[in-house]
Protein backbone atom coordinates (compact mmCIF):
# COMPACT_ATOMS: atom_id res chain seq x y z
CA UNK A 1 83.48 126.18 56.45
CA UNK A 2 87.15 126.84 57.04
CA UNK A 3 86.49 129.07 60.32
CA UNK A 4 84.40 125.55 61.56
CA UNK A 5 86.89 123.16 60.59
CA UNK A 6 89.63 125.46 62.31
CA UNK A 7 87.30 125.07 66.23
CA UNK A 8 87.24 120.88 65.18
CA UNK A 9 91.09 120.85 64.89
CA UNK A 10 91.31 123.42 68.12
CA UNK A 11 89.00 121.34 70.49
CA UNK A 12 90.20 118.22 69.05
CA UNK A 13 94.14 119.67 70.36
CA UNK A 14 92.85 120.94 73.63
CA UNK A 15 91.50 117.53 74.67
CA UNK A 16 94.15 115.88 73.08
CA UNK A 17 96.47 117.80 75.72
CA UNK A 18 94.40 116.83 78.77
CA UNK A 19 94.23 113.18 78.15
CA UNK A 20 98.33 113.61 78.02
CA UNK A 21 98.57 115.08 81.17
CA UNK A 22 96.48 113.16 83.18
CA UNK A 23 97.44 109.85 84.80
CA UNK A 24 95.73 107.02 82.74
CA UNK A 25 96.14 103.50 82.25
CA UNK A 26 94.71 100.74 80.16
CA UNK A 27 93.94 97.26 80.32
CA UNK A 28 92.92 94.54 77.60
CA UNK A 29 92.60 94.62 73.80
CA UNK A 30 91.31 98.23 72.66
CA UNK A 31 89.04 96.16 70.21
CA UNK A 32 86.45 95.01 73.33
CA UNK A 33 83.91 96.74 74.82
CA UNK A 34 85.73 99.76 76.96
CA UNK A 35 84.72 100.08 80.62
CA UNK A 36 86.01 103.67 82.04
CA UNK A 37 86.83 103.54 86.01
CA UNK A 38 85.48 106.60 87.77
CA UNK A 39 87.07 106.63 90.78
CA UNK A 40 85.81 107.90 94.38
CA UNK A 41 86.73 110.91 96.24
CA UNK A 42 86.70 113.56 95.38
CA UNK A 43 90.59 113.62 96.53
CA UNK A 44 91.02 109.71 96.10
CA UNK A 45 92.29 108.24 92.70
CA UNK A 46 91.99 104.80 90.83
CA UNK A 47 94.84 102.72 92.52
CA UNK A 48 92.51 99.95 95.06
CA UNK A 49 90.83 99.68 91.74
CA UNK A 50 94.04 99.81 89.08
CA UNK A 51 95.87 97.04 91.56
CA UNK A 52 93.07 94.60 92.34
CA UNK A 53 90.59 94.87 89.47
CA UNK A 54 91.42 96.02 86.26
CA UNK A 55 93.23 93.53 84.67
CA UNK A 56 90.76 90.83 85.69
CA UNK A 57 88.20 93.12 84.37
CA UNK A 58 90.24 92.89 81.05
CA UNK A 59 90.83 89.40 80.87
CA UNK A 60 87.38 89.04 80.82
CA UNK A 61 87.32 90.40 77.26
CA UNK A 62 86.54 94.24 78.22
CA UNK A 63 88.74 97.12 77.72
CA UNK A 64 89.64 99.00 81.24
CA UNK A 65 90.56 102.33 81.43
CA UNK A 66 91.65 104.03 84.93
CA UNK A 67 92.89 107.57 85.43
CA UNK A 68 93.27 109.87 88.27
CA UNK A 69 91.08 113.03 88.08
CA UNK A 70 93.04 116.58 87.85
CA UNK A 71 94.20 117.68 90.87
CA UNK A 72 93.90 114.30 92.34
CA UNK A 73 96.45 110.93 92.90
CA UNK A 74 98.76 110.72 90.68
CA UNK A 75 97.38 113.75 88.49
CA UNK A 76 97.88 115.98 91.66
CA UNK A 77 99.77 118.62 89.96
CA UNK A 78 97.77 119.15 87.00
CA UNK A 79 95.76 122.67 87.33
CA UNK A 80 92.32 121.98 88.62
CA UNK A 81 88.97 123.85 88.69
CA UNK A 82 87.01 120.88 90.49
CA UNK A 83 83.93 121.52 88.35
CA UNK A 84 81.58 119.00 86.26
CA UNK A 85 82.49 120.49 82.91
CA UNK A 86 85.96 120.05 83.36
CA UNK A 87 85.46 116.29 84.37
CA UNK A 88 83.47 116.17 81.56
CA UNK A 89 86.23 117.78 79.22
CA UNK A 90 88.71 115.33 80.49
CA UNK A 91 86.48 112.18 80.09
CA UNK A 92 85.70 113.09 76.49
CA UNK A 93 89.55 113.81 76.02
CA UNK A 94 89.86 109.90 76.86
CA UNK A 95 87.01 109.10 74.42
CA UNK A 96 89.09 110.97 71.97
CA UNK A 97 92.31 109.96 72.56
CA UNK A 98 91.36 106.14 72.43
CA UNK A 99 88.19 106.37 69.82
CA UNK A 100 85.78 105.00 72.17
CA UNK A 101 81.97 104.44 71.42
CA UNK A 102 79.57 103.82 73.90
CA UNK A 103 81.23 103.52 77.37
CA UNK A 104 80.36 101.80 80.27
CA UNK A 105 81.10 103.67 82.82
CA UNK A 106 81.77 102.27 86.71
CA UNK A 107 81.16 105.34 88.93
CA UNK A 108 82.68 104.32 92.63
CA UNK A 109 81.73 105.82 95.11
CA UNK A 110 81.75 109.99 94.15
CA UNK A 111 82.70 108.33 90.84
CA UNK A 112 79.17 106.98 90.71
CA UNK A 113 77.73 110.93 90.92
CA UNK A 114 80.09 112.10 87.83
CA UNK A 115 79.07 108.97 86.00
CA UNK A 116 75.52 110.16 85.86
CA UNK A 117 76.26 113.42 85.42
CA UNK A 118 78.41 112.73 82.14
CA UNK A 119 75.72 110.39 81.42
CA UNK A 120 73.27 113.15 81.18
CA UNK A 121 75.42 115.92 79.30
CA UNK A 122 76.40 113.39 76.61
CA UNK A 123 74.21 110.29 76.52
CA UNK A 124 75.27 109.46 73.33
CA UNK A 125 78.59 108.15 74.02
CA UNK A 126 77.32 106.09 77.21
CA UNK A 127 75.79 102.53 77.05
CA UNK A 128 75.88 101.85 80.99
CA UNK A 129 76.91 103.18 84.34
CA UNK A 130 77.53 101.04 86.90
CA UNK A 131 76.63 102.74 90.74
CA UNK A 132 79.60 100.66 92.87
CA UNK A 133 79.09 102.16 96.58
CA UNK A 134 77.90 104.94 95.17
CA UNK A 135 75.49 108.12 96.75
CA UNK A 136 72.41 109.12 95.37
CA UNK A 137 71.86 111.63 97.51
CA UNK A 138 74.09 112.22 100.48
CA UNK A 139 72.13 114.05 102.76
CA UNK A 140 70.44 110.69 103.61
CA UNK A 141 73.37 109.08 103.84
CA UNK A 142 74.73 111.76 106.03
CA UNK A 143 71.24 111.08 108.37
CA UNK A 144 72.07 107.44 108.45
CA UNK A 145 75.78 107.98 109.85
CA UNK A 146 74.67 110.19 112.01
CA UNK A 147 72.28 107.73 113.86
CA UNK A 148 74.36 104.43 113.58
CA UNK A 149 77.14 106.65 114.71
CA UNK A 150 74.86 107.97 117.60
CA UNK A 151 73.59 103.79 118.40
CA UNK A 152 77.34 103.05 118.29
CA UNK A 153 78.66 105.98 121.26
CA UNK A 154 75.54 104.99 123.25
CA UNK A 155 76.29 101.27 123.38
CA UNK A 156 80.27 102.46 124.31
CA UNK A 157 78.76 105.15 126.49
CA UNK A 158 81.02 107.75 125.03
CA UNK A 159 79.69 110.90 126.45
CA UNK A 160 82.55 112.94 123.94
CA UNK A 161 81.44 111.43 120.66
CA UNK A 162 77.57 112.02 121.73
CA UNK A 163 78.15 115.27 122.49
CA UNK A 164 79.91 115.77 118.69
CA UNK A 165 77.06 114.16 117.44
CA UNK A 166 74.69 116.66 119.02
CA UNK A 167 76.98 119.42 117.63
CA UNK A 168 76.84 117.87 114.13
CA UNK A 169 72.91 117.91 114.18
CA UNK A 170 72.79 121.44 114.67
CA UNK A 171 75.10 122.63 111.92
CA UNK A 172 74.07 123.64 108.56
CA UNK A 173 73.39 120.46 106.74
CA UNK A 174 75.15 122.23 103.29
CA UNK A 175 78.17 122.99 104.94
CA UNK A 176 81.59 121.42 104.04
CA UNK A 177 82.31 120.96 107.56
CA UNK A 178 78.65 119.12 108.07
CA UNK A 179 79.90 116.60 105.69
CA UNK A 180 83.38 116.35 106.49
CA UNK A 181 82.19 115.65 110.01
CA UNK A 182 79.90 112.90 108.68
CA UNK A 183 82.79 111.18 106.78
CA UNK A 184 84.98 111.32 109.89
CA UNK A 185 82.76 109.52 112.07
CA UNK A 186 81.87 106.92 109.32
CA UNK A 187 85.47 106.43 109.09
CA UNK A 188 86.17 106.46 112.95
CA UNK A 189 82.69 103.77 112.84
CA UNK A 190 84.49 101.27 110.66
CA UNK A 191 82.07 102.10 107.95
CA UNK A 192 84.02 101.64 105.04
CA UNK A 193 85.32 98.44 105.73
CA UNK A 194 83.80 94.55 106.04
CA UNK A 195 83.45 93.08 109.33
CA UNK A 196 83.09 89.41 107.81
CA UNK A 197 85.79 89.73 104.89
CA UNK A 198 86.25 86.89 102.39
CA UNK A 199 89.24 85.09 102.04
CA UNK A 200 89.81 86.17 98.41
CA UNK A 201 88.99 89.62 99.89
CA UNK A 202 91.74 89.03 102.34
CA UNK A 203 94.38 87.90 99.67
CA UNK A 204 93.82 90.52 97.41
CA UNK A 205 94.13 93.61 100.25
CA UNK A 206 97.68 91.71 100.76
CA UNK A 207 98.54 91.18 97.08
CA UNK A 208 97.91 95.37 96.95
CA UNK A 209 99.74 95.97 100.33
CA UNK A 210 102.78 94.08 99.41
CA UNK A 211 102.77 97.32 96.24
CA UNK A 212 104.04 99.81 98.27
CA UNK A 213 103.36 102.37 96.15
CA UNK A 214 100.00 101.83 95.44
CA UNK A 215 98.88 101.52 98.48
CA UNK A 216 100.04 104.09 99.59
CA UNK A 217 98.04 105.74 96.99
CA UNK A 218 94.85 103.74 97.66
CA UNK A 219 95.14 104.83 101.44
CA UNK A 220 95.95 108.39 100.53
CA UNK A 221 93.31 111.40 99.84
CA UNK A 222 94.37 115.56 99.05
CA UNK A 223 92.14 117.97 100.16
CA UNK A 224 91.61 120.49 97.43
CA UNK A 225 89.17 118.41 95.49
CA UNK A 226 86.43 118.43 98.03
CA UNK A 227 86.48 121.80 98.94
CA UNK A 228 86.63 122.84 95.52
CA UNK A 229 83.82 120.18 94.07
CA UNK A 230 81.56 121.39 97.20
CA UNK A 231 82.36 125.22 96.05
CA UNK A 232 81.38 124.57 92.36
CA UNK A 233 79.26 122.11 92.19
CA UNK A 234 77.28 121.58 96.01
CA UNK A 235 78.22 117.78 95.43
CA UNK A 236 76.47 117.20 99.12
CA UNK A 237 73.41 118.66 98.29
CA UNK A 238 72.41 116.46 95.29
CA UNK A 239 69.80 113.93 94.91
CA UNK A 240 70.10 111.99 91.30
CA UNK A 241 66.83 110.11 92.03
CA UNK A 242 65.41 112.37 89.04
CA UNK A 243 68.55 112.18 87.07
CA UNK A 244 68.56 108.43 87.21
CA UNK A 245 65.01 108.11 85.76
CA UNK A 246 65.80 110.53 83.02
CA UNK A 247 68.43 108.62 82.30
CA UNK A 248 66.51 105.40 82.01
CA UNK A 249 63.95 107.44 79.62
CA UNK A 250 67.09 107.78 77.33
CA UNK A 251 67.74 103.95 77.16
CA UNK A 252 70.95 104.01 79.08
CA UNK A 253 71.08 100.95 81.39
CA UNK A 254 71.93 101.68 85.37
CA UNK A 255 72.99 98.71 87.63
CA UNK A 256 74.35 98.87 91.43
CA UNK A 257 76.44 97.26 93.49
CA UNK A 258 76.72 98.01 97.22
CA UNK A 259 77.50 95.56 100.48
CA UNK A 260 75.52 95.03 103.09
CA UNK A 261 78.46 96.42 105.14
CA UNK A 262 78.86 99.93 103.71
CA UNK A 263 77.84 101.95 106.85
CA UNK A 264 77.45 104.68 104.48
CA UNK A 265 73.66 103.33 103.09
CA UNK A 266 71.01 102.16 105.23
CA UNK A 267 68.68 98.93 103.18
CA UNK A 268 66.40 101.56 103.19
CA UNK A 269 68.01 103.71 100.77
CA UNK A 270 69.29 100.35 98.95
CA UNK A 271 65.42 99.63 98.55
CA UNK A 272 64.76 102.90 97.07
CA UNK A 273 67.29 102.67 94.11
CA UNK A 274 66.37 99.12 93.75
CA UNK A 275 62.94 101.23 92.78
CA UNK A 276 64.02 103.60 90.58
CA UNK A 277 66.14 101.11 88.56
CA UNK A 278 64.54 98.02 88.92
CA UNK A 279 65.32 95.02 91.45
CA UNK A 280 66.82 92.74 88.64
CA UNK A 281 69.61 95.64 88.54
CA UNK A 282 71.19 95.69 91.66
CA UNK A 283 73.04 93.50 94.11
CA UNK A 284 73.34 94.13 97.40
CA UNK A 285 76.11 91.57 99.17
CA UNK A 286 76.85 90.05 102.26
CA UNK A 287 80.34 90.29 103.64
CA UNK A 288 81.05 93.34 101.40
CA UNK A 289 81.71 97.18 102.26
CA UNK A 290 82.53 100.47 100.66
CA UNK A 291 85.06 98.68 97.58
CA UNK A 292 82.55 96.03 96.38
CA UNK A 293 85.29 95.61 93.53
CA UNK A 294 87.66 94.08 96.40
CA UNK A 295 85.36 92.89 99.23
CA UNK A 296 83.65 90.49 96.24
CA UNK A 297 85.72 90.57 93.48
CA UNK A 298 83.99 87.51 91.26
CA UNK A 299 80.26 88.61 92.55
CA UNK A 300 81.59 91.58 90.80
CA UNK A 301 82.89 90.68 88.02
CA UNK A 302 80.16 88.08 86.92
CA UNK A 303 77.61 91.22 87.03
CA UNK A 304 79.64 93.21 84.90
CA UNK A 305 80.17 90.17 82.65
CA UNK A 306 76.43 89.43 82.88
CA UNK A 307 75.17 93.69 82.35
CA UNK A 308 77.21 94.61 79.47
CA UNK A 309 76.40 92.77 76.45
């Protein structure tokens, strides 16, 4: 009894330590339903998010939580593994530190992949995720770049890029460098970013621009975290189509939110979440990228305000 009671107090210290090192801030009363920000990456952190969202998120009545992974932003010199368990070790040191029950947990982008994998180790301390620009499985979305990218060179007749292109499709599709290639050209493409932006869209990218510090954060990425999280984990490779429905099966609730925009997901692969977690549980917006969160900020807030109850 004593030797069990002696491992509660020990793990109960060890996460207790994590959740002090890492970079994490709150929003809102502690007392209203907690909403955990997973942000995207791996190698970004939570500042387009912490700067434009959060606290509208909390006056809404919900209590926001953003951190910045180990290794990563503003926890950058924290010692990192880049593995699933330790993510998972570091979330539950938050659900310690603030005594959190049933989180809903917004998974952007490579946020959206942890999400469902903490989902599935502990269940019991999740009542939603919410998918925000987030990959199911990237090896599609790696496809799609790959031909809008290829449509894009043609109609610019840029003999260079097409000739990348037709290097890319030969490489090993599990490769770091297949992916990192993919990224590139989806970032070179525009891909990330809305054509048709809203005005409030517009204000809010200046409200966070005008914080130099933040942006400069939000606009910044390390490189450690995606070599390491493709060593450990194959993060590339995965398809959580499976995960997803097991997930369902379990009673946790899944909802998405994606833009039209997002180069990264053709409607096709839009179409086949909307399957696998039912139409009336996604949007999928006009005049909206990659940060859904900015690009329609009260779209996105009314579904969070209308999917956790």
């Amino acid at each position: 009894m004593k030797k069990a009671l002696l491992i509660t107090l020990l793990l109960a210290t060890t996460l207790s330590t994590f959740s002090e090192q890492l970079y994490i801030k709150t929003f809102g009363d502690s007392k209203h339903p907690p909403i955990l920000f997973l942000h995207g990456g791996p190698g970004y952190n939570c500042a387009n998010f912490e700067g434009t969202t959060a606290q509208q998120l909390a006056d809404k009545k919900f209590f926001v939580i953003v951190y910045d992974r180990r290794g990563e932003g503003r926890s950058i010199d924290i010692p990192a593994k880049y593995t699933f368990e330790e993510s998972f070790n570091d979330i539950n040191s938050i659900v310690e530190k603030y005594h959190l029950k049933k989180l809903n947990l917004i998974g952007h982008s490579f946020g959206g992949i942890l999400a469902t994998k903490y989902a599935e180790a502990f269940p019991a301390n999740v009542n939603s995720i919410i998918l925000v620009g987030a990959p199911i499985a990237l090896q599609e979305s790696f496809r799609h770049i790959i031909s809008k990218s290829k449509e894009i060179y043609q109609t610019k007749q840029d003999s260079t890029n097409l000739k990348y292109i037709q290097l890319l499709t030969k490489m090993d599709t599990a490769s770091i460098e297949y992916s990192t290639y993919c990224f590139g050209h989806a970032m070179q493409n525009g891909f990330y970013t809305s054509k048709k932006s809203t005005e409030e869209s517009k204000a809010l990218y200046v409200n966070l621009k005008a914080d130099s510090t933040l942006w400069k954060l939000a606009t910044a990425m390390t490189y450690p975290a995606p070599r390491g999280f493709w060593t450990n984990e194959k993060y590339t490779t995965l398809d959580l189509t499976n995960n997803l429905l097991d997930l369902q099966k379990k009673k946790i609730k899944i909802f998405g939110l994606y833009g039209k925009e997002d180069g990264l997901y053709s409607e096709k692969q839009i179409n086949s979440l909307s399957g696998t977690i039912g139409g009336q549980n996604i949007k999928y917006q006009d005049n909206c990228s990659h940060n859904v969160f900015i690009d329609q900020q009260k779209i996105f807030i009314e579904s969070i305000q209308n999917w956790i109850k």
